[in-house]
PDB file of N, CA and C in Angstrom:
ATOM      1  N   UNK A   1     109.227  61.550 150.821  1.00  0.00           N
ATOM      2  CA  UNK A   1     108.325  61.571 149.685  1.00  0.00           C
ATOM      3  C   UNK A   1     108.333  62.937 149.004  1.00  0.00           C
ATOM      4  N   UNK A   2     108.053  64.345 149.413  1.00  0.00           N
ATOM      5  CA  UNK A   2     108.054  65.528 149.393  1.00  0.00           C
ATOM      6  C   UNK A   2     109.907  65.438 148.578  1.00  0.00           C
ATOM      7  N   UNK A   3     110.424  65.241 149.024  1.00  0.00           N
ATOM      8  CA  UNK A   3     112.027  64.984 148.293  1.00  0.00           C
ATOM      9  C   UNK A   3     112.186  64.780 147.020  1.00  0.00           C
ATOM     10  N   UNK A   4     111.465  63.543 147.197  1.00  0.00           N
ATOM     11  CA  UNK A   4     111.864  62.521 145.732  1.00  0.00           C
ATOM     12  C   UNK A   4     110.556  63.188 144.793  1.00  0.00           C
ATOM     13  N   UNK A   5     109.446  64.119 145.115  1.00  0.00           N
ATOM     14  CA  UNK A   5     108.854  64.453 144.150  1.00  0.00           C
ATOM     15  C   UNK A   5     109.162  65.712 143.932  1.00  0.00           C
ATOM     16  N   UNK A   6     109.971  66.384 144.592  1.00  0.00           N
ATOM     17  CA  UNK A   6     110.325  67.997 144.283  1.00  0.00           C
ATOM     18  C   UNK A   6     111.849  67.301 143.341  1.00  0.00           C
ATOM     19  N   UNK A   7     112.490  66.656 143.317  1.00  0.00           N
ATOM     20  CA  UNK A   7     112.974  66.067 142.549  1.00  0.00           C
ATOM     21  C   UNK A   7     113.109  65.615 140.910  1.00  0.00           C
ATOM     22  N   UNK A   8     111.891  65.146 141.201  1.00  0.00           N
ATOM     23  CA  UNK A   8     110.994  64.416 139.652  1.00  0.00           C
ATOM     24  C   UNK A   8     110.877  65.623 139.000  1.00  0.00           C
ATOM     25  N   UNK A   9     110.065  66.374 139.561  1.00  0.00           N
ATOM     26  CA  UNK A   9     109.085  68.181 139.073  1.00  0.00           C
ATOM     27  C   UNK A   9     110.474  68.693 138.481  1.00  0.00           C
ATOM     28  N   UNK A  10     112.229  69.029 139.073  1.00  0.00           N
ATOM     29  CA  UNK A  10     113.223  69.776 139.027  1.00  0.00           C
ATOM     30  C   UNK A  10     113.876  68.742 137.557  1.00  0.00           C
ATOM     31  N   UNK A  11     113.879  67.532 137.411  1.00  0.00           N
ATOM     32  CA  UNK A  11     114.368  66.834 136.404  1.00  0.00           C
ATOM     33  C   UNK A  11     113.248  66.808 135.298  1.00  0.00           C
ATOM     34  N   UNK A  12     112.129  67.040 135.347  1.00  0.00           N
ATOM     35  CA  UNK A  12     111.395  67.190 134.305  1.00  0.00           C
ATOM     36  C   UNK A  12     110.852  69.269 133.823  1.00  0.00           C
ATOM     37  N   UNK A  13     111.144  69.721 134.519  1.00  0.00           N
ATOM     38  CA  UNK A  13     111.402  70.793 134.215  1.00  0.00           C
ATOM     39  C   UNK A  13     112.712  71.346 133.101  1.00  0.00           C
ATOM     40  N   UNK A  14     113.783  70.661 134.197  1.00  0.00           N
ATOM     41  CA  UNK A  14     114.867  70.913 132.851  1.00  0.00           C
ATOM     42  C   UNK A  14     114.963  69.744 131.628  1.00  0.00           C
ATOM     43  N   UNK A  15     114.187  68.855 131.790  1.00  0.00           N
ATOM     44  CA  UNK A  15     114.482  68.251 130.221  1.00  0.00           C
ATOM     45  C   UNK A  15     113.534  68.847 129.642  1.00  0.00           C
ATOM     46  N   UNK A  16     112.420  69.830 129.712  1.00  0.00           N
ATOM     47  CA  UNK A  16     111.570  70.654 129.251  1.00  0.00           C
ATOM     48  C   UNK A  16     112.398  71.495 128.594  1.00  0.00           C
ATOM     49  N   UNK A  17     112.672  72.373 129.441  1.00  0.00           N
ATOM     50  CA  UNK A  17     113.745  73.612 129.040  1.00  0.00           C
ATOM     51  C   UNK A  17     114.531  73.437 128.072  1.00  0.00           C
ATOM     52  N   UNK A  18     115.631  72.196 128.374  1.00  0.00           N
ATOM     53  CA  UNK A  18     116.874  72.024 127.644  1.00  0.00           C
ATOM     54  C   UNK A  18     116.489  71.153 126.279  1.00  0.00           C
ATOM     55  N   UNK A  19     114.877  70.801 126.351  1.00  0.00           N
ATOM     56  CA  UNK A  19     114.133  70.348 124.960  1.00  0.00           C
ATOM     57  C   UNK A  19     113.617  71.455 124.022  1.00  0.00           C
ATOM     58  N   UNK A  20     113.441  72.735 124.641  1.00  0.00           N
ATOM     59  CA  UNK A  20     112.907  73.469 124.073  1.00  0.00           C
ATOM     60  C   UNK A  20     113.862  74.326 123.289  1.00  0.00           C
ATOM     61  N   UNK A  21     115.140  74.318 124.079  1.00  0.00           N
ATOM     62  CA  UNK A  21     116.507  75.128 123.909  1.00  0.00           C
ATOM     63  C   UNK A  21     117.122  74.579 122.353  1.00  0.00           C
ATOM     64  N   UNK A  22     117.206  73.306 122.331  1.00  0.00           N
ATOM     65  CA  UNK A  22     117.426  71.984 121.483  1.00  0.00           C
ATOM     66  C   UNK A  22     116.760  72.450 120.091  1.00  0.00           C
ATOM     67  N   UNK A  23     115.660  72.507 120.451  1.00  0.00           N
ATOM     68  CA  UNK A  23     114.549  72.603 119.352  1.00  0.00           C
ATOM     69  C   UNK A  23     114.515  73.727 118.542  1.00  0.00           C
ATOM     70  N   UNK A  24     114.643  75.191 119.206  1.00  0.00           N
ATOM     71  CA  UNK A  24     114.986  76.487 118.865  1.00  0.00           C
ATOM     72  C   UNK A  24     116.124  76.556 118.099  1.00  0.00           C
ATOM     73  N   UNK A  25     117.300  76.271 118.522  1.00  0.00           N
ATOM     74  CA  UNK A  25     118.498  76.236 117.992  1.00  0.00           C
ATOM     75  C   UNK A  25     119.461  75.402 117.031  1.00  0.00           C
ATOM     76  N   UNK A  26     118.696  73.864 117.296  1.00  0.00           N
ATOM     77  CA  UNK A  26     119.719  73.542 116.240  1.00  0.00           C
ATOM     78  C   UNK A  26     119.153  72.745 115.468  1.00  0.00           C
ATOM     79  N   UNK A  27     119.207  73.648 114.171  1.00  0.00           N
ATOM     80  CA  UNK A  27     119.036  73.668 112.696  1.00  0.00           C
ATOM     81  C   UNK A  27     119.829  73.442 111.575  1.00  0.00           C
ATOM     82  N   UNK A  28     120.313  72.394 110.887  1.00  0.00           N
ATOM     83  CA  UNK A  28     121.048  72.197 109.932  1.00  0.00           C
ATOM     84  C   UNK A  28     121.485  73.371 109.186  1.00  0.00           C
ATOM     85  N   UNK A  29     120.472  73.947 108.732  1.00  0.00           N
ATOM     86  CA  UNK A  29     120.431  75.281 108.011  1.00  0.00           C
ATOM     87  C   UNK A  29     119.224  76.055 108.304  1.00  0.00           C
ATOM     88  N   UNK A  30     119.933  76.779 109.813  1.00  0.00           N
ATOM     89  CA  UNK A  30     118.740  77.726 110.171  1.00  0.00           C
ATOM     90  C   UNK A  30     118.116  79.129 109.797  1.00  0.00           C
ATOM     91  N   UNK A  31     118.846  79.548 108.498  1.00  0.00           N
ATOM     92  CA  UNK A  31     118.581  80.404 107.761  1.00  0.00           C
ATOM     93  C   UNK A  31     116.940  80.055 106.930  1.00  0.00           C
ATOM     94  N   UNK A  32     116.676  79.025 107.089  1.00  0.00           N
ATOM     95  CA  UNK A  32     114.902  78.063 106.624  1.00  0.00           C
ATOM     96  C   UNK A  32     114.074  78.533 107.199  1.00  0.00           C
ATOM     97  N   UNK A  33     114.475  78.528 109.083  1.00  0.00           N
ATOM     98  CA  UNK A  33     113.427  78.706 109.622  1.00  0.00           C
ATOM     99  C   UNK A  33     112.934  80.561 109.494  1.00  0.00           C
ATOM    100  N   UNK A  34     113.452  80.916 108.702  1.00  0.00           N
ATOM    101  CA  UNK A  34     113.134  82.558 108.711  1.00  0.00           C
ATOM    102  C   UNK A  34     112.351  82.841 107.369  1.00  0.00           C
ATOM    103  N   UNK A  35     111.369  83.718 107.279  1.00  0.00           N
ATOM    104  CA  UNK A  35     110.493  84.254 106.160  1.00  0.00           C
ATOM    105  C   UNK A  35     111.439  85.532 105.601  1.00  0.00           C
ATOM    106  N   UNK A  36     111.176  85.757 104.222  1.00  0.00           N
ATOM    107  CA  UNK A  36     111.691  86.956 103.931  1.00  0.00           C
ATOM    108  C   UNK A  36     110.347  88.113 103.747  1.00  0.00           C
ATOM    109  N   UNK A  37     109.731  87.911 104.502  1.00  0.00           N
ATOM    110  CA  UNK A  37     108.646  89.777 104.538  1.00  0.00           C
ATOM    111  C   UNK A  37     108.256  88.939 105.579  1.00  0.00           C
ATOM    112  N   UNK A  38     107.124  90.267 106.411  1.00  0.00           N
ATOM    113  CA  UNK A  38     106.672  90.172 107.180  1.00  0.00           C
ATOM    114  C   UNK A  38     105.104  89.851 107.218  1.00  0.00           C
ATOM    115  N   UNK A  39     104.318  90.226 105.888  1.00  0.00           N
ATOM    116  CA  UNK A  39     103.288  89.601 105.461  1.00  0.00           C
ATOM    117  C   UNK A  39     103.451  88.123 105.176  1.00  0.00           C
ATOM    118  N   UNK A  40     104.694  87.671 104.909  1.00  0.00           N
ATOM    119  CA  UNK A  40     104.695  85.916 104.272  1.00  0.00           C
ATOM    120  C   UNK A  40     104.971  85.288 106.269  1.00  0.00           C
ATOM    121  N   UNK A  41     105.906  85.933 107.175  1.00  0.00           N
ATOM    122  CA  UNK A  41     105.736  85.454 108.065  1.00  0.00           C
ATOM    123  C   UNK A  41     104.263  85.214 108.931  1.00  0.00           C
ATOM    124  N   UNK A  42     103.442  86.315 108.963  1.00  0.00           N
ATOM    125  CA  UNK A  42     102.558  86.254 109.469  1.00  0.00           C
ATOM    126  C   UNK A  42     101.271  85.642 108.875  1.00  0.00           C
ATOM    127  N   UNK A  43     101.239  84.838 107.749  1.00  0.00           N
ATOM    128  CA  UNK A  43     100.484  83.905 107.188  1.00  0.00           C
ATOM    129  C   UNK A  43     101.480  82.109 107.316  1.00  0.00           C
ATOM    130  N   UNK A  44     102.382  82.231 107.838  1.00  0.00           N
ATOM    131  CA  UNK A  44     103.094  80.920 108.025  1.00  0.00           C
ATOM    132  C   UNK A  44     103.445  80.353 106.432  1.00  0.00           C
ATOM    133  N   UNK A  45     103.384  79.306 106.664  1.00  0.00           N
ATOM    134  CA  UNK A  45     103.219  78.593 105.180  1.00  0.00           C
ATOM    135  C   UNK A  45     102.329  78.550 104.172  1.00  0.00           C
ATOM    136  N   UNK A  46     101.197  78.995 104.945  1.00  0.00           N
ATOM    137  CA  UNK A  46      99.840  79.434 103.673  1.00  0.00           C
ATOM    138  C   UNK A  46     100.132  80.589 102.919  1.00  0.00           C
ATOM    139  N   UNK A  47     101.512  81.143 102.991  1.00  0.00           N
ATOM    140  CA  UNK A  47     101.259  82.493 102.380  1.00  0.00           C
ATOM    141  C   UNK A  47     102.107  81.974 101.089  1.00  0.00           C
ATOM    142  N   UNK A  48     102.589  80.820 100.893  1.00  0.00           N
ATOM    143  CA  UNK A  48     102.791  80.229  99.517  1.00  0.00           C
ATOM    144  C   UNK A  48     101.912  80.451  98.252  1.00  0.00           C
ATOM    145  N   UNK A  49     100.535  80.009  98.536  1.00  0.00           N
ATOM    146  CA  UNK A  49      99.701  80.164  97.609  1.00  0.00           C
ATOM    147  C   UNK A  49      99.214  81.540  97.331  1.00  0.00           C
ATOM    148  N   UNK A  50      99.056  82.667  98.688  1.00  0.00           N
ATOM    149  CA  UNK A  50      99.104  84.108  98.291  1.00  0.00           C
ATOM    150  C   UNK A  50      99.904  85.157  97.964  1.00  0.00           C
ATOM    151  N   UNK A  51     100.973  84.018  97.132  1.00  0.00           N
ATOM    152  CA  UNK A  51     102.589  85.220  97.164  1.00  0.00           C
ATOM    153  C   UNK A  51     102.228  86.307  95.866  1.00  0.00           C
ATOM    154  N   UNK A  52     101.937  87.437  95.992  1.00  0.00           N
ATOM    155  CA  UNK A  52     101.397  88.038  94.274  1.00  0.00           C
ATOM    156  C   UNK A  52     102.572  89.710  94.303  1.00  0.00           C
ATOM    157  N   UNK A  53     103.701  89.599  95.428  1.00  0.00           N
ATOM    158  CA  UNK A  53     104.342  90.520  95.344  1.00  0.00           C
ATOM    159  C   UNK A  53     105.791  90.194  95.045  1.00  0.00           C
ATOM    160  N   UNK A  54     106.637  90.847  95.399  1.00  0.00           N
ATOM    161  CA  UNK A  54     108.304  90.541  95.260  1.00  0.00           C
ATOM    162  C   UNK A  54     108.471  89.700  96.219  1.00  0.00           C
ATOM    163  N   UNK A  55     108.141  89.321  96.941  1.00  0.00           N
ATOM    164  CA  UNK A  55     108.130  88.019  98.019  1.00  0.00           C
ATOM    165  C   UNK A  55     108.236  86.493  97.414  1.00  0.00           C
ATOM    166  N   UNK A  56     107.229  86.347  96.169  1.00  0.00           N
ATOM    167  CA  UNK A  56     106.816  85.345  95.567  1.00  0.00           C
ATOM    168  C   UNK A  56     108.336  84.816  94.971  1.00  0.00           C
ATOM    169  N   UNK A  57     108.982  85.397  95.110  1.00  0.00           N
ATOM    170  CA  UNK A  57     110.495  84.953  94.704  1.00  0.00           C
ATOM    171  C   UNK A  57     111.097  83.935  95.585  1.00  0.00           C
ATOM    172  N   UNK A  58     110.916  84.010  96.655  1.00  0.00           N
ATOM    173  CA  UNK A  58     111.083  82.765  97.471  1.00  0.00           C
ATOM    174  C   UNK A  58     109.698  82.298  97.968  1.00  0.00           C
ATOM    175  N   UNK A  59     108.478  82.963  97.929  1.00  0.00           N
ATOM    176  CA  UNK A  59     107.613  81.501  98.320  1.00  0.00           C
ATOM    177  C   UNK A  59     107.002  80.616  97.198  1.00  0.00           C
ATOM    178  N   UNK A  60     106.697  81.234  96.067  1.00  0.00           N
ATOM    179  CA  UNK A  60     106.108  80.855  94.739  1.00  0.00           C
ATOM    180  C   UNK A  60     106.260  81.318  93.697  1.00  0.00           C
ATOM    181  N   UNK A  61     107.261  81.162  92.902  1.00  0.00           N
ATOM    182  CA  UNK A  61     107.697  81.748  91.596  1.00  0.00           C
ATOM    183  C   UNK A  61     106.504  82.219  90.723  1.00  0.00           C
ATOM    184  N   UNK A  62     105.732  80.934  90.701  1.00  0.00           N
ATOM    185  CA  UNK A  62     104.167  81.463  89.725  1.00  0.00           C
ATOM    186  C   UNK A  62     103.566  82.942  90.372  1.00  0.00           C
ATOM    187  N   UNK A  63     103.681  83.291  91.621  1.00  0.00           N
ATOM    188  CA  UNK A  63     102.748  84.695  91.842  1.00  0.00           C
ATOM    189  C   UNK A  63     103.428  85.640  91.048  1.00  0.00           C
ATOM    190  N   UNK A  64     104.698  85.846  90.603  1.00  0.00           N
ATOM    191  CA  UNK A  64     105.608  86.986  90.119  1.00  0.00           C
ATOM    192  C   UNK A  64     104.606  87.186  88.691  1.00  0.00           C
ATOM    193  N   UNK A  65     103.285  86.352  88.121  1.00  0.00           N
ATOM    194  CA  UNK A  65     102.846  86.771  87.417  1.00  0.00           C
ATOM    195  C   UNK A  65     101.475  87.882  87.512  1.00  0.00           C
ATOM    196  N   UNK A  66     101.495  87.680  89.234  1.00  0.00           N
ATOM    197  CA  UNK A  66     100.588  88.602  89.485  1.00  0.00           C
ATOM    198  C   UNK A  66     100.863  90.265  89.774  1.00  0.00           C
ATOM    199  N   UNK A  67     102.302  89.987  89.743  1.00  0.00           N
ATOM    200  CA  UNK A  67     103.054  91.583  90.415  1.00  0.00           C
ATOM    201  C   UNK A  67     102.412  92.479  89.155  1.00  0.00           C
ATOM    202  N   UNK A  68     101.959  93.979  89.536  1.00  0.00           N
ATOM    203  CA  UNK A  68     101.670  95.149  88.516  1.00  0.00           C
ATOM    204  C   UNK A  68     102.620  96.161  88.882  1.00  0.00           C
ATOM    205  N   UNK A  69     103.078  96.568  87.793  1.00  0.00           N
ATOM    206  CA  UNK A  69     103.984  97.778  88.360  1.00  0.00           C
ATOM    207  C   UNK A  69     105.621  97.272  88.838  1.00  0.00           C
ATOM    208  N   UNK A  70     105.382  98.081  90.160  1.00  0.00           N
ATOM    209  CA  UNK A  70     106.664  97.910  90.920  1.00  0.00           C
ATOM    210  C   UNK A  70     106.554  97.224  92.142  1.00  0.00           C
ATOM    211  N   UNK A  71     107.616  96.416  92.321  1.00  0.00           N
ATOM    212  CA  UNK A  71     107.179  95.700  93.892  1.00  0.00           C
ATOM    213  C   UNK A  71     108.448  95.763  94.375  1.00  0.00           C
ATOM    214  N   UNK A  72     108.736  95.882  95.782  1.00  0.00           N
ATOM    215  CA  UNK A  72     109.975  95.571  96.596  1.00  0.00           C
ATOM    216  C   UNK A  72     109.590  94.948  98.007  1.00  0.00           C
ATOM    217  N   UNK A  73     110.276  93.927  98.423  1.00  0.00           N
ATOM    218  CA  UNK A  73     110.300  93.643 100.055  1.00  0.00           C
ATOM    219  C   UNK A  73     111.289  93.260 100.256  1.00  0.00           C
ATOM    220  N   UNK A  74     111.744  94.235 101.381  1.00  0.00           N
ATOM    221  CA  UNK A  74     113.091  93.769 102.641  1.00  0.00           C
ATOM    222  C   UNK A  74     112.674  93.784 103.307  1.00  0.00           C
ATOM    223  N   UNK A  75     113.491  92.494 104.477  1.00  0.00           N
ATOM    224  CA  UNK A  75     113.204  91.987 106.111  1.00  0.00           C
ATOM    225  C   UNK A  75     114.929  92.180 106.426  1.00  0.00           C
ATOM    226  N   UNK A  76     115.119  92.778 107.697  1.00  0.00           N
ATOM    227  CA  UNK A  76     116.456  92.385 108.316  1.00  0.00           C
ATOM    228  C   UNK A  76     116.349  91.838 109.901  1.00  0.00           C
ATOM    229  N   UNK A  77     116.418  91.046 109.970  1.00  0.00           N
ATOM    230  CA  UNK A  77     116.329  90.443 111.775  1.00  0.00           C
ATOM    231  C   UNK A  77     118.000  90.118 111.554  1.00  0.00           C
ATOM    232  N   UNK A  78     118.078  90.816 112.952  1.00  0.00           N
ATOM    233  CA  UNK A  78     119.354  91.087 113.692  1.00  0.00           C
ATOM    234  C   UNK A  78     119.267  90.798 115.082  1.00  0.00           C
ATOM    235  N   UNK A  79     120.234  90.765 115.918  1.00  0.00           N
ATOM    236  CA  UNK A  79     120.424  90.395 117.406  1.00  0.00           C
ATOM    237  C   UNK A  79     119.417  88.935 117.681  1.00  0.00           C
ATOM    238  N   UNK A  80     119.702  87.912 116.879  1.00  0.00           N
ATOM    239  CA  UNK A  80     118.902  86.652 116.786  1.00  0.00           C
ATOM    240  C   UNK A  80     120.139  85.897 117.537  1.00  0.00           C
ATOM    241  N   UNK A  81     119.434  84.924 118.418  1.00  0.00           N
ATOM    242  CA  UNK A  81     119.982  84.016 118.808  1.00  0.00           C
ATOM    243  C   UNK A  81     121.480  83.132 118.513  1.00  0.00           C
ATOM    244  N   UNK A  82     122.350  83.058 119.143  1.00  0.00           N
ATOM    245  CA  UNK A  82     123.514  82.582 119.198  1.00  0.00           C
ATOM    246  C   UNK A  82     124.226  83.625 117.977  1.00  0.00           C
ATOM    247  N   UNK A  83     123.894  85.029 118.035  1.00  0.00           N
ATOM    248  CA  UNK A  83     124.623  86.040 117.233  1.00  0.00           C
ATOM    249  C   UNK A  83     124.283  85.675 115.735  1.00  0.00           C
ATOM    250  N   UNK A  84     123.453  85.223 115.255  1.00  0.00           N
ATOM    251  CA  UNK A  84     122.678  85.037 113.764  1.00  0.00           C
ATOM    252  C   UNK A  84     122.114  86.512 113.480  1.00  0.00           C
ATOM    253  N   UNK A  85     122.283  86.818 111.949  1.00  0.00           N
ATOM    254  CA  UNK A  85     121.264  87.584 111.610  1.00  0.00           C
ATOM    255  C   UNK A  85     120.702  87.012 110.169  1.00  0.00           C
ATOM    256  N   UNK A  86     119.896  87.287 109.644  1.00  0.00           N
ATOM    257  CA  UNK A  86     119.460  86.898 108.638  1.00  0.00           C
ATOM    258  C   UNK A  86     118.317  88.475 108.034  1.00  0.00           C
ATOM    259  N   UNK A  87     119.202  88.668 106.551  1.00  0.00           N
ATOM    260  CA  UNK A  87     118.899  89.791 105.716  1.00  0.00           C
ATOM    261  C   UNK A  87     117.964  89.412 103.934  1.00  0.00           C
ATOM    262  N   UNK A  88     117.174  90.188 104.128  1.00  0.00           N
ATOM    263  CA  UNK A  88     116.571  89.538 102.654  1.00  0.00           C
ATOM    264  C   UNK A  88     116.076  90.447 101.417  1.00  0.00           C
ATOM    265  N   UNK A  89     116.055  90.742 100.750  1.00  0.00           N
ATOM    266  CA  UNK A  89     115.567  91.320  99.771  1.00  0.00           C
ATOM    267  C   UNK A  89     115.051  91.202  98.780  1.00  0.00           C
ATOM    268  N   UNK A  90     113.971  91.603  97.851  1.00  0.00           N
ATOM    269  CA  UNK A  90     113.178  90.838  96.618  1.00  0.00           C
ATOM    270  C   UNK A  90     112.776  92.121  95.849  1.00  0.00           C
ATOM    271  N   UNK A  91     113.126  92.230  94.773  1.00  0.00           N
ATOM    272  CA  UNK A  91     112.513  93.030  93.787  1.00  0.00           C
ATOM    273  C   UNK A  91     111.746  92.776  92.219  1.00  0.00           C
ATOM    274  N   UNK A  92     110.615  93.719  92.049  1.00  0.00           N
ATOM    275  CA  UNK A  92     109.709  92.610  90.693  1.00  0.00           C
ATOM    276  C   UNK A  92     109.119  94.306  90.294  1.00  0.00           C
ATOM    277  N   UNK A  93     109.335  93.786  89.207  1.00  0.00           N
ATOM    278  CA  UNK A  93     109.184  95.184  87.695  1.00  0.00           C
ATOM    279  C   UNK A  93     108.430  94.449  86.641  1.00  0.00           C
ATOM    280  N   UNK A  94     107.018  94.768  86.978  1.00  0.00           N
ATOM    281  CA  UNK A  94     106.280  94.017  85.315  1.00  0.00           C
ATOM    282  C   UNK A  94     106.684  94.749  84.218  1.00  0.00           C
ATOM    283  N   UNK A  95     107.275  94.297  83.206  1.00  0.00           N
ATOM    284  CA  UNK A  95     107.496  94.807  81.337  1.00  0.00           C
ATOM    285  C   UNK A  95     106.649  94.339  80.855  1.00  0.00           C
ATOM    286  N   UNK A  96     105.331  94.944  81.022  1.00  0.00           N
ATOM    287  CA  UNK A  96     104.177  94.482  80.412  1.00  0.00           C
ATOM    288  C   UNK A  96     104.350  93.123  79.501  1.00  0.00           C
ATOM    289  N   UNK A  97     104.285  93.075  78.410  1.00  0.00           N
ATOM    290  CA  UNK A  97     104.610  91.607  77.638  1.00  0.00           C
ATOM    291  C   UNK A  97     106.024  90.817  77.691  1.00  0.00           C
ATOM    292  N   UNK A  98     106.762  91.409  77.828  1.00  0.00           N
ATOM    293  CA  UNK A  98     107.809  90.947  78.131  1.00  0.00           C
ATOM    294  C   UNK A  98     107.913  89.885  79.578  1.00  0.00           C
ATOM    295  N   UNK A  99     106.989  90.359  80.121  1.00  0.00           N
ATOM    296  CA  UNK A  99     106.742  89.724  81.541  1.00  0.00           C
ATOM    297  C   UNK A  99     107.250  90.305  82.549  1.00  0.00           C
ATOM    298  N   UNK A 100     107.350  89.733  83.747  1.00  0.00           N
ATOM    299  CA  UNK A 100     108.425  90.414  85.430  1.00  0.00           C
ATOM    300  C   UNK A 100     109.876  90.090  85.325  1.00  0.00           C
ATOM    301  N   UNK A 101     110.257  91.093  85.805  1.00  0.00           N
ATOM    302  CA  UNK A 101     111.902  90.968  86.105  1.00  0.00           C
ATOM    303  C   UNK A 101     111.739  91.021  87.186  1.00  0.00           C
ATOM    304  N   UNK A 102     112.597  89.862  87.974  1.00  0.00           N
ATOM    305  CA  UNK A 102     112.088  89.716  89.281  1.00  0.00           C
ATOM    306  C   UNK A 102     113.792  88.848  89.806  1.00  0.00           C
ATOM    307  N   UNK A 103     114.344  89.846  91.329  1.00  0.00           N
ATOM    308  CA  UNK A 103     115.368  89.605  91.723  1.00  0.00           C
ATOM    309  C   UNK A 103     115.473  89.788  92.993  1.00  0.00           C
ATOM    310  N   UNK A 104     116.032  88.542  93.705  1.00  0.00           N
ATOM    311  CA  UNK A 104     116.125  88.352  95.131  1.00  0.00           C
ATOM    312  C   UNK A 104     117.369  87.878  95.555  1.00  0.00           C
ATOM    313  N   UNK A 105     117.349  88.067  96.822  1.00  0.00           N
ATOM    314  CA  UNK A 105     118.875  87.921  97.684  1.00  0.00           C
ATOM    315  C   UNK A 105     118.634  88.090  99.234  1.00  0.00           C
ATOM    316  N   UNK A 106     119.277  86.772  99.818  1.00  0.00           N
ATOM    317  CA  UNK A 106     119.094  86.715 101.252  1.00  0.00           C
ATOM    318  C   UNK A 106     120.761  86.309 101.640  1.00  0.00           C
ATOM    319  N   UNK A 107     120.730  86.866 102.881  1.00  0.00           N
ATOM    320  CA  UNK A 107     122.019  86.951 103.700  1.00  0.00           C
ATOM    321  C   UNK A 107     121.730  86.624 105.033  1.00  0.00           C
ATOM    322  N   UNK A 108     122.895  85.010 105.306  1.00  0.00           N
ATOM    323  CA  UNK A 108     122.800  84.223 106.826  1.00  0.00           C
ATOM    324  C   UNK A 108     123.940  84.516 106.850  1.00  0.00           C
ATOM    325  N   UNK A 109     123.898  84.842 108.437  1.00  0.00           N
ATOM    326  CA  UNK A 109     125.332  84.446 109.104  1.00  0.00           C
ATOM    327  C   UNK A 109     125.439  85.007 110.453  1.00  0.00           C
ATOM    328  N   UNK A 110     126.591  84.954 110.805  1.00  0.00           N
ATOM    329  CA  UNK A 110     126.823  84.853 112.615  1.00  0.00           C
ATOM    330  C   UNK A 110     127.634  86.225 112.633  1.00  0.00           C
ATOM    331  N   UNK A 111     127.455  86.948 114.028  1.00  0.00           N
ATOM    332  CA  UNK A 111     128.782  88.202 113.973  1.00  0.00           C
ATOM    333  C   UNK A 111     130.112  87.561 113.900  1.00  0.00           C
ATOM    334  N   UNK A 112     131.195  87.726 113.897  1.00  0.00           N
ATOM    335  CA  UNK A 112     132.341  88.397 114.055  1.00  0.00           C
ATOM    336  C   UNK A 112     133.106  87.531 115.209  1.00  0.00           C
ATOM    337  N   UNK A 113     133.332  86.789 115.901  1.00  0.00           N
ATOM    338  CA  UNK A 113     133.318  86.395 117.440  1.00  0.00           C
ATOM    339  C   UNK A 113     135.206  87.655 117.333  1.00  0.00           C
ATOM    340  N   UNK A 114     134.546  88.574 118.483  1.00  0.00           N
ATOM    341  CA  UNK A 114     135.796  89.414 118.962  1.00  0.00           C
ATOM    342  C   UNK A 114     136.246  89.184 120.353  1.00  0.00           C
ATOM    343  N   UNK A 115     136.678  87.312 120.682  1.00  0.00           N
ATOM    344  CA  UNK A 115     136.591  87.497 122.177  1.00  0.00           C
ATOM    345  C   UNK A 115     138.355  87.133 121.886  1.00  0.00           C
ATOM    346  N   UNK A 116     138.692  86.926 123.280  1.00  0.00           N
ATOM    347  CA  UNK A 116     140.509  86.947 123.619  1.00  0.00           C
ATOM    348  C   UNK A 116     140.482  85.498 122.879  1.00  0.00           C
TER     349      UNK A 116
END
């Protein structure tokens, strides 16, 4: 009995694991699951409706009417899982009537593989 339930516990442990592994990793296009700032990550998806900086370039185009001045945000996460990094950048310049000039750019991809 002690067998067949240290058993059960060892086969439901790893379909845990190897569900969680699953889930983490494979992403059609896992360059999605990443925020470009670190204020839009740490509001999740609600930070859609509070985008009012150079960010708003990828969460909500309408905030770029709130930018004053000058705005910039870069994120770079590196050493990510299965050798991914993902790089981002956003910049927003109000011209008073003219409106925002507002320009962004993100970069996915994998290292290099340098094996034999």
């Amino acid at each position: 009995m002690k067998r067949k339930l240290s058993r059960i516990i060892v086969i439901v442990g790893m379909m845990i694991t190897v569900n969680q592994i699953m889930y983490a990793q494979n992403f059609a296009a896992p360059y999605l699951q990443y925020s470009t700032s670190a204020m839009g990550a740490s509001f999740g998806g609600a930070f859609t409706s509070l985008a009012d900086d150079a960010s708003a370039t990828y969460w909500n185009p309408a905030g770029l009417a709130d930018v004053k001045g000058f705005s910039f945000v870069g994120l770079v996460s590196s050493g990510l899982a299965l050798d991914r990094n993902f790089n981002s950048g956003s910049f927003a310049f109000d011209m008073q009537k003219l409106g925002v000039l507002a320009v962004s750019f993100a970069m996915s991809g994998t290292k290099k593989y340098t094996g034999i």
